[in-house]
C-alpha atoms as a PDB file:
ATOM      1  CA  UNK A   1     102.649 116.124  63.256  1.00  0.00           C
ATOM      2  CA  UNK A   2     102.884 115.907  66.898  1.00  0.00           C
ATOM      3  CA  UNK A   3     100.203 113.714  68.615  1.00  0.00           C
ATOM      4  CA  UNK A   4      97.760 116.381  69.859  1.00  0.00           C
ATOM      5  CA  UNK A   5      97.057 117.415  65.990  1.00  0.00           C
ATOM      6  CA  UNK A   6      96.999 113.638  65.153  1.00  0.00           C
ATOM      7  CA  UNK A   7      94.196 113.169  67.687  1.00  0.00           C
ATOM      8  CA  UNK A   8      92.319 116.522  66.166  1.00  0.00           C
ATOM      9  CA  UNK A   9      92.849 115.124  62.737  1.00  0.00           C
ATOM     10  CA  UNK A  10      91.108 112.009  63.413  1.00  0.00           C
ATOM     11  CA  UNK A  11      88.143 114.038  65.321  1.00  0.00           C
ATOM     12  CA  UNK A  12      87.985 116.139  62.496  1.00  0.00           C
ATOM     13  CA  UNK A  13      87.267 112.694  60.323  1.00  0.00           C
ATOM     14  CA  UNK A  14      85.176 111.589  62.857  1.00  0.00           C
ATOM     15  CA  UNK A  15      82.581 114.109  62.961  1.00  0.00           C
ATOM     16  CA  UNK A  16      82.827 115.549  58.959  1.00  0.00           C
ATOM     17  CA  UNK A  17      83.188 111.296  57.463  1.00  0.00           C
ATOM     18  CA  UNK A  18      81.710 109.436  59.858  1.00  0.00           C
ATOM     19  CA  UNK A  19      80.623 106.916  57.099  1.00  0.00           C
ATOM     20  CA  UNK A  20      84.379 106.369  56.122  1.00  0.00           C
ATOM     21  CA  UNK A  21      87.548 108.240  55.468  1.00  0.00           C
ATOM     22  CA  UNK A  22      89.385 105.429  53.931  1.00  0.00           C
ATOM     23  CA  UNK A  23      88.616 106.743  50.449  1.00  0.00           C
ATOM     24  CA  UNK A  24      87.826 110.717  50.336  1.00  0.00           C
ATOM     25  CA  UNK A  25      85.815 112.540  48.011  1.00  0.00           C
ATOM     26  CA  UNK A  26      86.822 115.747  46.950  1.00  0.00           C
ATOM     27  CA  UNK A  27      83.754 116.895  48.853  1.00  0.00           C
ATOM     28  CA  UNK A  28      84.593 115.155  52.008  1.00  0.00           C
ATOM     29  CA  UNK A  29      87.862 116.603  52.213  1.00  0.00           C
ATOM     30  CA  UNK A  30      86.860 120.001  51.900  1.00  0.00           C
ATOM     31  CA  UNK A  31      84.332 118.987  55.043  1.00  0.00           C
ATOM     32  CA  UNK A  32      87.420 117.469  57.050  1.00  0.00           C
ATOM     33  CA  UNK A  33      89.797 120.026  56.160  1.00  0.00           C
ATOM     34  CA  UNK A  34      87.296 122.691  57.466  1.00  0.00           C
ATOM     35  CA  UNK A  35      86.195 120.872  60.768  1.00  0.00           C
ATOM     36  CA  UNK A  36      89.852 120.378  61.270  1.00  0.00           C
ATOM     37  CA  UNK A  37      90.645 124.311  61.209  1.00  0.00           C
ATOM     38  CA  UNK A  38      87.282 125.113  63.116  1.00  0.00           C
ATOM     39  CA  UNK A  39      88.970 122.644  65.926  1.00  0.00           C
ATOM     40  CA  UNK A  40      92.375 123.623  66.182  1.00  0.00           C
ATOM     41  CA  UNK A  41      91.027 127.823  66.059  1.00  0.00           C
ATOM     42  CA  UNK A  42      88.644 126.727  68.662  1.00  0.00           C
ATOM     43  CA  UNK A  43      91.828 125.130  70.705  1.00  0.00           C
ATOM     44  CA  UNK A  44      93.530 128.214  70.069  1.00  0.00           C
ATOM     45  CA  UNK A  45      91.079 130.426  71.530  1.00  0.00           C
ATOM     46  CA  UNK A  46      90.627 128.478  74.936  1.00  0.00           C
ATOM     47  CA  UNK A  47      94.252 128.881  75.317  1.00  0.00           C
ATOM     48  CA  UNK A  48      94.355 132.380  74.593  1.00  0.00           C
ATOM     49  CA  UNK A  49      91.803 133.013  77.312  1.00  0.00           C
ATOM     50  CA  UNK A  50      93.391 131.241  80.263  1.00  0.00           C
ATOM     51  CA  UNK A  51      96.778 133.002  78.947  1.00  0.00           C
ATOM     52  CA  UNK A  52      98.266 136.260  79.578  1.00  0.00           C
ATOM     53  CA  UNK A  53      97.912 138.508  76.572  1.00  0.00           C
ATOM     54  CA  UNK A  54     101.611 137.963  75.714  1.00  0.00           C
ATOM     55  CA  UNK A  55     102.117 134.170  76.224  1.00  0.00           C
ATOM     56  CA  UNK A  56      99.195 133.285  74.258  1.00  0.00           C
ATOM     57  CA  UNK A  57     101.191 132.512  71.748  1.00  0.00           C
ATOM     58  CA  UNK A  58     104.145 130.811  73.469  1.00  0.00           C
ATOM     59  CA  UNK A  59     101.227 128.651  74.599  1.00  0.00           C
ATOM     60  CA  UNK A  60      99.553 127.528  71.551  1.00  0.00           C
ATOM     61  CA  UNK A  61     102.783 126.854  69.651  1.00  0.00           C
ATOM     62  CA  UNK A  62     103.624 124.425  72.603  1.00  0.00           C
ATOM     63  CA  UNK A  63     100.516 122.899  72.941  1.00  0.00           C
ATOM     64  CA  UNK A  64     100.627 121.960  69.110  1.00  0.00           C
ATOM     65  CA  UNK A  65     104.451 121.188  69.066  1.00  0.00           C
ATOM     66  CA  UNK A  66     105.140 124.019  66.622  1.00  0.00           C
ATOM     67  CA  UNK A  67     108.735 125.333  67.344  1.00  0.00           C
END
């Protein structure tokens, strides 16, 4: 996991557990693992609209480390 979705990851925590995240319900994950998509989509979408149609993608796979 490269160090940009690391940072997201804890965000995602951060705003879905604030109370903790050392011990997760099933409940709380489902709330992290949701926050965590709705950030990296919303990531995803600011790149795509500073990008050129075709390296929008290019883009967002270097920006998350994804090769």
């Amino acid at each position: 996991m490269n160090e940009r979705i690391k940072l997201l990851a804890n965000q995602a925590l951060d705003q879905a557990v604030p109370e903790t995240w050392s011990t997760l319900t099933c409940e709380q994950l489902g709330r992290f693992q949701e926050k965590f998509a709705e950030l990296i989509v919303k990531e995803c979408i600011d790149i795509s609209y500073v990008a050129e149609p075709y390296k929008a993608n290019d883009l967002i796979l270097k920006h998350f480390g994804v090769e």
